[in-house]
PDB file of N, CA and C in Angstrom:
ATOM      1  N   UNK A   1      22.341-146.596  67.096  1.00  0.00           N
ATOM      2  CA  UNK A   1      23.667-146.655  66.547  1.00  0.00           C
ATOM      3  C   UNK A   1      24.374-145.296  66.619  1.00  0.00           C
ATOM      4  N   UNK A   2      23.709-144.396  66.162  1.00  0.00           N
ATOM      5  CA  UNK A   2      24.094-142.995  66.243  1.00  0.00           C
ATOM      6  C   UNK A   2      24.891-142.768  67.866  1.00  0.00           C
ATOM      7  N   UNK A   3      26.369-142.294  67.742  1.00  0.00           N
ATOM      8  CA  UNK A   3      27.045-141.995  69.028  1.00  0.00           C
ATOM      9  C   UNK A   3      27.206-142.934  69.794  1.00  0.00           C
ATOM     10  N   UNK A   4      26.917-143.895  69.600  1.00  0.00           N
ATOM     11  CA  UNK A   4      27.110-145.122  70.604  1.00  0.00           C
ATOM     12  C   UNK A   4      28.795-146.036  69.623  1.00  0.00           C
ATOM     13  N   UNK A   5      29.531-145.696  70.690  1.00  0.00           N
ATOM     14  CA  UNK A   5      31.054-146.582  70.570  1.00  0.00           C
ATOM     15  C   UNK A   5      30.879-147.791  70.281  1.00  0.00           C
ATOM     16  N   UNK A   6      31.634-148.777  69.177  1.00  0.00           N
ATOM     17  CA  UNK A   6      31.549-149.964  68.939  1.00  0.00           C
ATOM     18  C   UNK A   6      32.735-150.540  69.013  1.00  0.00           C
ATOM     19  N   UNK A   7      32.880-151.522  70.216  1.00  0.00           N
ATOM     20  CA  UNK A   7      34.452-152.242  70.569  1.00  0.00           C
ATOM     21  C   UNK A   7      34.095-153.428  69.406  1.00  0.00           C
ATOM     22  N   UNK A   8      35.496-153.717  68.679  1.00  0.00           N
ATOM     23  CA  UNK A   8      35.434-155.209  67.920  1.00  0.00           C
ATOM     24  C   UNK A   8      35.194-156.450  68.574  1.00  0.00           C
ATOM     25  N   UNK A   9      34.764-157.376  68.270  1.00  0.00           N
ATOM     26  CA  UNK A   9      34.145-158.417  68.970  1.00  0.00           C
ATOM     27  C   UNK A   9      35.109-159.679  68.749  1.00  0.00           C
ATOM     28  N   UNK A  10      36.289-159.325  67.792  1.00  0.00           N
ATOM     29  CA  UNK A  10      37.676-160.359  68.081  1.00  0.00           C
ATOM     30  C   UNK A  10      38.600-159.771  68.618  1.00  0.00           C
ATOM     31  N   UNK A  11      39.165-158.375  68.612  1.00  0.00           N
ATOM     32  CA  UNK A  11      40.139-157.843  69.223  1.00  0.00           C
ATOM     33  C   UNK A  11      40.014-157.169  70.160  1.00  0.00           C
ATOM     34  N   UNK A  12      38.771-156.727  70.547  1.00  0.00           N
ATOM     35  CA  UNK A  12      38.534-154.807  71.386  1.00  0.00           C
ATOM     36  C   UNK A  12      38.847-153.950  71.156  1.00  0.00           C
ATOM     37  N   UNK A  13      39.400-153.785  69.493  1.00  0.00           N
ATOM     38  CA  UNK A  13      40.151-152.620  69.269  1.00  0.00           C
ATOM     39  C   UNK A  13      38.859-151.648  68.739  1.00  0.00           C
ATOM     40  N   UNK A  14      38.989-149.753  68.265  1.00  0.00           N
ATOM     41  CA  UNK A  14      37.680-149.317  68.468  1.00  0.00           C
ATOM     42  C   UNK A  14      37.324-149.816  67.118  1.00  0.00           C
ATOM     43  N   UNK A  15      36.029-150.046  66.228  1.00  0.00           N
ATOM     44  CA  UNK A  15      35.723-149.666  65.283  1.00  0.00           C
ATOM     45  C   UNK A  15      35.142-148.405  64.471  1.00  0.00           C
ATOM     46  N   UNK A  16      35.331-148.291  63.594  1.00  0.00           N
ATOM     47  CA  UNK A  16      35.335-146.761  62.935  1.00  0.00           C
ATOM     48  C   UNK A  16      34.092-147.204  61.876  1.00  0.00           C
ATOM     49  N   UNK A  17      33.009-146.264  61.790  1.00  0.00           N
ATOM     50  CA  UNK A  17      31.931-145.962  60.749  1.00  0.00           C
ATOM     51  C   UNK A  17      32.521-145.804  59.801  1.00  0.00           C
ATOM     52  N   UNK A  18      31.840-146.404  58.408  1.00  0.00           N
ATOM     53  CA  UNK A  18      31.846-146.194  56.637  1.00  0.00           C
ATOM     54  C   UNK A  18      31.081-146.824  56.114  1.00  0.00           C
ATOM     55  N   UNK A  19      31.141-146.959  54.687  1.00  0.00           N
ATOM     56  CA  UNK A  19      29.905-147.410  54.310  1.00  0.00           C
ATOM     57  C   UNK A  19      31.037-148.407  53.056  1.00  0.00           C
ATOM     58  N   UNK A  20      30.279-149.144  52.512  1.00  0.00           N
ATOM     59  CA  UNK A  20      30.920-150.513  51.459  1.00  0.00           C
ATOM     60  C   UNK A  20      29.955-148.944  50.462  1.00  0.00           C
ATOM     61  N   UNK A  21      30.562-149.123  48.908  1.00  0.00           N
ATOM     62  CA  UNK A  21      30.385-148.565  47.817  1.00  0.00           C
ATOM     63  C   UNK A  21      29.389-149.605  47.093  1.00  0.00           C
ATOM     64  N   UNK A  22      28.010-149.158  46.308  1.00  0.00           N
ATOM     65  CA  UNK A  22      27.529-149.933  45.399  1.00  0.00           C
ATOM     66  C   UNK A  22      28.026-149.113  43.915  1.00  0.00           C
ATOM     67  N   UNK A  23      28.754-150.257  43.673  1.00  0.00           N
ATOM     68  CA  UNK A  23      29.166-149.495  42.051  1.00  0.00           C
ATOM     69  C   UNK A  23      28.177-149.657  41.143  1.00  0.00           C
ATOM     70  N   UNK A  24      26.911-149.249  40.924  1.00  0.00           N
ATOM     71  CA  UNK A  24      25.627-150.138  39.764  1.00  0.00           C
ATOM     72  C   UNK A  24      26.062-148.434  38.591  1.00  0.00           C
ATOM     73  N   UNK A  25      26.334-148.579  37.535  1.00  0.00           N
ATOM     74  CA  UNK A  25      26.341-147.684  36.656  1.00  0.00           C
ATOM     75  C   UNK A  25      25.226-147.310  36.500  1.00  0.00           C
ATOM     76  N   UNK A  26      25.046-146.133  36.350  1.00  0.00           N
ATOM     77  CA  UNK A  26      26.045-145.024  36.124  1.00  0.00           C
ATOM     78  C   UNK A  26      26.090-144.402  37.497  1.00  0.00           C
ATOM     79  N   UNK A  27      25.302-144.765  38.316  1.00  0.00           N
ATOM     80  CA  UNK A  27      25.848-143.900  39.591  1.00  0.00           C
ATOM     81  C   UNK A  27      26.825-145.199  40.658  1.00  0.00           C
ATOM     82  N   UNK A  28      26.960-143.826  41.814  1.00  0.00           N
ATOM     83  CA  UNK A  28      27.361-144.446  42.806  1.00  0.00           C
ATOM     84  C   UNK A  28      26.725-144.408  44.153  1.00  0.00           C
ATOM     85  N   UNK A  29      26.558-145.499  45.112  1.00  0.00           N
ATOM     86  CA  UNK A  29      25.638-145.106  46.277  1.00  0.00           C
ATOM     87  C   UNK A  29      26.059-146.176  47.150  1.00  0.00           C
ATOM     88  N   UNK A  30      25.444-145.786  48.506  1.00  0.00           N
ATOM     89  CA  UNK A  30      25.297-146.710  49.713  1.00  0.00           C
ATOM     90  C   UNK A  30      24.952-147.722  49.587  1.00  0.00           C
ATOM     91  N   UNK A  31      25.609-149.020  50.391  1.00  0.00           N
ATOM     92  CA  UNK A  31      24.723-150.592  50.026  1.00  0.00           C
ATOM     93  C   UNK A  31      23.642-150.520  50.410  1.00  0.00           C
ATOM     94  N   UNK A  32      22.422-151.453  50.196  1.00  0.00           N
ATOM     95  CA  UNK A  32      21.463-151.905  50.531  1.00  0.00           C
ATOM     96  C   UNK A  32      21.515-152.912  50.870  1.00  0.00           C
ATOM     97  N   UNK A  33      21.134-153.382  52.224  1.00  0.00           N
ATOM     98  CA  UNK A  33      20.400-155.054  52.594  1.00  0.00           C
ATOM     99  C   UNK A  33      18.975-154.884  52.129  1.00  0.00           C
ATOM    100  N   UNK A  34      18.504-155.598  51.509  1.00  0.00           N
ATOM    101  CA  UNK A  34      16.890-155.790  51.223  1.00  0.00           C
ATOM    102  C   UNK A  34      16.628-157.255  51.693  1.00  0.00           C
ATOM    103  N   UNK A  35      14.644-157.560  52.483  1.00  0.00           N
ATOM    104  CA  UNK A  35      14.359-157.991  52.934  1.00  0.00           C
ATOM    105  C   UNK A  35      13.823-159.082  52.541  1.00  0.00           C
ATOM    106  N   UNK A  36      13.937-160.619  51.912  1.00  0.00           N
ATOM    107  CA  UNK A  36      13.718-161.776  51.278  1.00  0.00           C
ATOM    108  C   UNK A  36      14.592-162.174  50.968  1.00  0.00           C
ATOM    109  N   UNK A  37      14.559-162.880  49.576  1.00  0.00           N
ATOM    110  CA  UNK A  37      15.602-163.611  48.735  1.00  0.00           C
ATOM    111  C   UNK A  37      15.404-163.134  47.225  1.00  0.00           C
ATOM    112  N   UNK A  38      16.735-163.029  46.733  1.00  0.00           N
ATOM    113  CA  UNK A  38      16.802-162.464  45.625  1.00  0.00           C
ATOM    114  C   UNK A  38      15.994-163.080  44.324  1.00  0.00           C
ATOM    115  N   UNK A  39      15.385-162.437  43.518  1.00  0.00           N
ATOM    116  CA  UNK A  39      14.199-162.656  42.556  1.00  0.00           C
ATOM    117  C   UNK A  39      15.254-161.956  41.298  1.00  0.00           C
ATOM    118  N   UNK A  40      15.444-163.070  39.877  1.00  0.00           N
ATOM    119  CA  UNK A  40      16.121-161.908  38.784  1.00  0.00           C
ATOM    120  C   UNK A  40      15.067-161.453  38.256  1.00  0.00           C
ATOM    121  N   UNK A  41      15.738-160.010  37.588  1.00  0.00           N
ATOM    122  CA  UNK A  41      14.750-159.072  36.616  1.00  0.00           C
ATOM    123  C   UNK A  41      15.361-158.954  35.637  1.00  0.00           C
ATOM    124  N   UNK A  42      14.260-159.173  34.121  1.00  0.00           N
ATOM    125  CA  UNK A  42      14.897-158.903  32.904  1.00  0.00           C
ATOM    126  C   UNK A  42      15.157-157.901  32.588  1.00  0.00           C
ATOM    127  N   UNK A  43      15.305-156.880  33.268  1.00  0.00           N
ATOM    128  CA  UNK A  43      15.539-155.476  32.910  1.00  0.00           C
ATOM    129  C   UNK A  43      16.680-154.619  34.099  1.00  0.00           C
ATOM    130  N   UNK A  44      16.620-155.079  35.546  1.00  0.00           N
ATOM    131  CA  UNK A  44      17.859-153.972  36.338  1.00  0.00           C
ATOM    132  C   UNK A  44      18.460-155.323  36.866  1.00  0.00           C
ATOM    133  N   UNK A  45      18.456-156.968  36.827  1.00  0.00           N
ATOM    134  CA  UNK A  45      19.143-157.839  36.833  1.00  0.00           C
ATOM    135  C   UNK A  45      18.635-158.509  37.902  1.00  0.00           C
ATOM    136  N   UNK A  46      18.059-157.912  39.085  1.00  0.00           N
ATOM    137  CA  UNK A  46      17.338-158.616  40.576  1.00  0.00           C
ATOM    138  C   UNK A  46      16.684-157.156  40.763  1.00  0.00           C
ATOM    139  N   UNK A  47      15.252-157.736  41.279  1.00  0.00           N
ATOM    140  CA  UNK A  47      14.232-157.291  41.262  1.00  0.00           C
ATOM    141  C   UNK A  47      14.381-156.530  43.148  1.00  0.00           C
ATOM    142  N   UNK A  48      13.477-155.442  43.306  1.00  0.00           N
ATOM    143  CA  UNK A  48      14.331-154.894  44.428  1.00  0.00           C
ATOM    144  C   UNK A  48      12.859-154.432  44.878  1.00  0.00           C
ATOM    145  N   UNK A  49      12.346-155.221  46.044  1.00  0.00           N
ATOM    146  CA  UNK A  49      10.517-155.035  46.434  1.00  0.00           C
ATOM    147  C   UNK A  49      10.518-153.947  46.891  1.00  0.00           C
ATOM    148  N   UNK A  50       9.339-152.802  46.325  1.00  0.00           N
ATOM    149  CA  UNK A  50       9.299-151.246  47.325  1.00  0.00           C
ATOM    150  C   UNK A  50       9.148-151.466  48.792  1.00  0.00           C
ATOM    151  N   UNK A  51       9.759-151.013  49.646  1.00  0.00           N
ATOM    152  CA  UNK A  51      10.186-150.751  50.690  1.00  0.00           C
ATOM    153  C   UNK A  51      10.738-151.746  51.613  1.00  0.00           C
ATOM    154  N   UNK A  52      11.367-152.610  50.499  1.00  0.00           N
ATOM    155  CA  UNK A  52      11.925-153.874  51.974  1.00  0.00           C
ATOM    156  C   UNK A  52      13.482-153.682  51.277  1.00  0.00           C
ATOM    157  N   UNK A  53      14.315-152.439  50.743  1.00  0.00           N
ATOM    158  CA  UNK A  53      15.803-152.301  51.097  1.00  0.00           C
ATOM    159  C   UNK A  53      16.153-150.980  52.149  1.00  0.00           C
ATOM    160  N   UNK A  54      17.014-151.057  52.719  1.00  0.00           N
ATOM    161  CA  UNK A  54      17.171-150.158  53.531  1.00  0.00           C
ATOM    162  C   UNK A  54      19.060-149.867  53.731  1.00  0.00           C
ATOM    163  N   UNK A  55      19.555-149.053  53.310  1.00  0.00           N
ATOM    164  CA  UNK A  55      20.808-148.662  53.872  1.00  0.00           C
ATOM    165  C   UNK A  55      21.613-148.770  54.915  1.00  0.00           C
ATOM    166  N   UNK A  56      22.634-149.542  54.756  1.00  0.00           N
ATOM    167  CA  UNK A  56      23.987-149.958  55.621  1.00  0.00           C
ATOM    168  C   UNK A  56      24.597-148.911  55.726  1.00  0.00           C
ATOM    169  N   UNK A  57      25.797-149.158  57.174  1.00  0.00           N
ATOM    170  CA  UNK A  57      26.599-148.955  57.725  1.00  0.00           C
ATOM    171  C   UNK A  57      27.536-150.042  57.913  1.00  0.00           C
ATOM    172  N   UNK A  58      28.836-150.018  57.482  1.00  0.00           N
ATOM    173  CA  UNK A  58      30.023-151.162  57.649  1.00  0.00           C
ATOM    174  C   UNK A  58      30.929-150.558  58.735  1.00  0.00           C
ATOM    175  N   UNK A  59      31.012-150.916  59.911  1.00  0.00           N
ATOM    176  CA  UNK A  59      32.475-150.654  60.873  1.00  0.00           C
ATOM    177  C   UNK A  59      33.926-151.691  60.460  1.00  0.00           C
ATOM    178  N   UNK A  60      34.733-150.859  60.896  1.00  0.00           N
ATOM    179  CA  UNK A  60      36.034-151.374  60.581  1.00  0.00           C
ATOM    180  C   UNK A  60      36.643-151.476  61.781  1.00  0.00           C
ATOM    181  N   UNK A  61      37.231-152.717  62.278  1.00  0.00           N
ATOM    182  CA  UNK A  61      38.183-152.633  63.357  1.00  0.00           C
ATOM    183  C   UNK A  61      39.334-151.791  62.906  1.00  0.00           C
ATOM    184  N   UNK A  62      39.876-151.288  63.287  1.00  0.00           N
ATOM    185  CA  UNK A  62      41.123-150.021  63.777  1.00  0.00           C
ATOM    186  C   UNK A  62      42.400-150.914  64.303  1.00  0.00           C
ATOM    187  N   UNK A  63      42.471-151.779  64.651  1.00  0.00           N
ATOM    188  CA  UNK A  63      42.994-153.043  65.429  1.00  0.00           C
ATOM    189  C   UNK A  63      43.207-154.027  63.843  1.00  0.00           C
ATOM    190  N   UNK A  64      42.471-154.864  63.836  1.00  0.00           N
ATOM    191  CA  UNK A  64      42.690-155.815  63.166  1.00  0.00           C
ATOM    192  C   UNK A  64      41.907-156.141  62.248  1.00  0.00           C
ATOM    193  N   UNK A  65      41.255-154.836  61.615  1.00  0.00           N
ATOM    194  CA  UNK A  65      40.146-154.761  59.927  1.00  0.00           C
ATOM    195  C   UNK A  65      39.215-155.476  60.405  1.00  0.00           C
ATOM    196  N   UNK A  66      38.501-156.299  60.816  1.00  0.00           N
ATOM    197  CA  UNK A  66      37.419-156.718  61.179  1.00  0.00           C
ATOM    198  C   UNK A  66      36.019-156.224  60.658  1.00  0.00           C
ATOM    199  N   UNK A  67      35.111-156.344  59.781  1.00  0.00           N
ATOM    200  CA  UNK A  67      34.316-155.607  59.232  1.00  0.00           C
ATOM    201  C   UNK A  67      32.545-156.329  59.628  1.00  0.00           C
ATOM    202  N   UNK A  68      31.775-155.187  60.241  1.00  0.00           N
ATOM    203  CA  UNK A  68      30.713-155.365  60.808  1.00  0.00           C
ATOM    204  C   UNK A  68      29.369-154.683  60.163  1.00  0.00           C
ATOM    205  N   UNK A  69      28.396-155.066  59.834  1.00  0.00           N
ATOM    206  CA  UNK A  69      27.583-153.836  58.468  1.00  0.00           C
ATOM    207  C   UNK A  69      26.261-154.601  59.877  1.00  0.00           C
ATOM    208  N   UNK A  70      25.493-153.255  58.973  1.00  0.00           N
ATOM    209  CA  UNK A  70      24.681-152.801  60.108  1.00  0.00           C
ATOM    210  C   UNK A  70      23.120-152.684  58.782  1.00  0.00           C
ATOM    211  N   UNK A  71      21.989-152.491  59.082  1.00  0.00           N
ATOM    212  CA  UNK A  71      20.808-151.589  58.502  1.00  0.00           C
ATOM    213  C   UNK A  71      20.290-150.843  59.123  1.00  0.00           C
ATOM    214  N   UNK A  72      20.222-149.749  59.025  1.00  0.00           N
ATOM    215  CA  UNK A  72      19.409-148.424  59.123  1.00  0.00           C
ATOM    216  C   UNK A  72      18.890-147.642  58.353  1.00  0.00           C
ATOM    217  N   UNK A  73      17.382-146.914  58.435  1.00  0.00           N
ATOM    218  CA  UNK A  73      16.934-145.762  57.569  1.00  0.00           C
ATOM    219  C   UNK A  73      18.388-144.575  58.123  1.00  0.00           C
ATOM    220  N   UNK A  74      18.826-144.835  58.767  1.00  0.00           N
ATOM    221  CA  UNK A  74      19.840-143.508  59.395  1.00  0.00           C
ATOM    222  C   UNK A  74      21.011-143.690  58.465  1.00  0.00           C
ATOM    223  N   UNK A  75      21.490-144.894  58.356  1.00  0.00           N
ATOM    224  CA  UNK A  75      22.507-144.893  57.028  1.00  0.00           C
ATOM    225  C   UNK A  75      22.438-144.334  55.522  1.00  0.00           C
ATOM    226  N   UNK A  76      21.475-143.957  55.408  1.00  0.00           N
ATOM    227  CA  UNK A  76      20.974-143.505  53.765  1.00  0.00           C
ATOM    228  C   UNK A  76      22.011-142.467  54.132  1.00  0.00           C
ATOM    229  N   UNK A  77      22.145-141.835  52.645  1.00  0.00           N
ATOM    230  CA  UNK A  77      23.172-140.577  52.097  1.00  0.00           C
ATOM    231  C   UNK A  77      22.276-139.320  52.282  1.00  0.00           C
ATOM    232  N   UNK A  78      23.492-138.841  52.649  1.00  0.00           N
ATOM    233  CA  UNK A  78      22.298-136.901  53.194  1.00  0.00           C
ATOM    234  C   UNK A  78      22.545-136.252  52.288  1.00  0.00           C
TER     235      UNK A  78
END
């Protein structure tokens, strides 16, 4: 993903890298896709298995908003 151009796949217009916001109080951070189906927890609300979430990337068409999310360990926050 890194440096590699992404044309939109309804318009061709370019898309531009960002990330969607997780608002979970009190902080703020990058989304996560995690790997199954969601399990609730009586305590952080859905239960989140060690090492099956991993950090997104969302592109935006530039053209016509079009929004494309991605997973990568490369998306985490530096």
């Amino acid at each position: 993903m890194s440096g590699e151009r992404l044309t939109c796949p309804k318009c061709r217009g370019e898309m531009v890298r960002g990330f969607i916001l997780d608002l979970s109080f009190p902080q703020v951070a990058v989304s996560h896709w995690v790997e199954g189906l969601p399990e609730k927890s009586l305590v952080s609300g859905t239960k989140v298995p060690t090492g099956k979430a991993m950090p997104t990337a969302t592109f935006r068409c530039a053209g016509c908003g079009y929004l494309e999310s991605y997973a990568s360990p490369e998306f985490g926050a530096k």
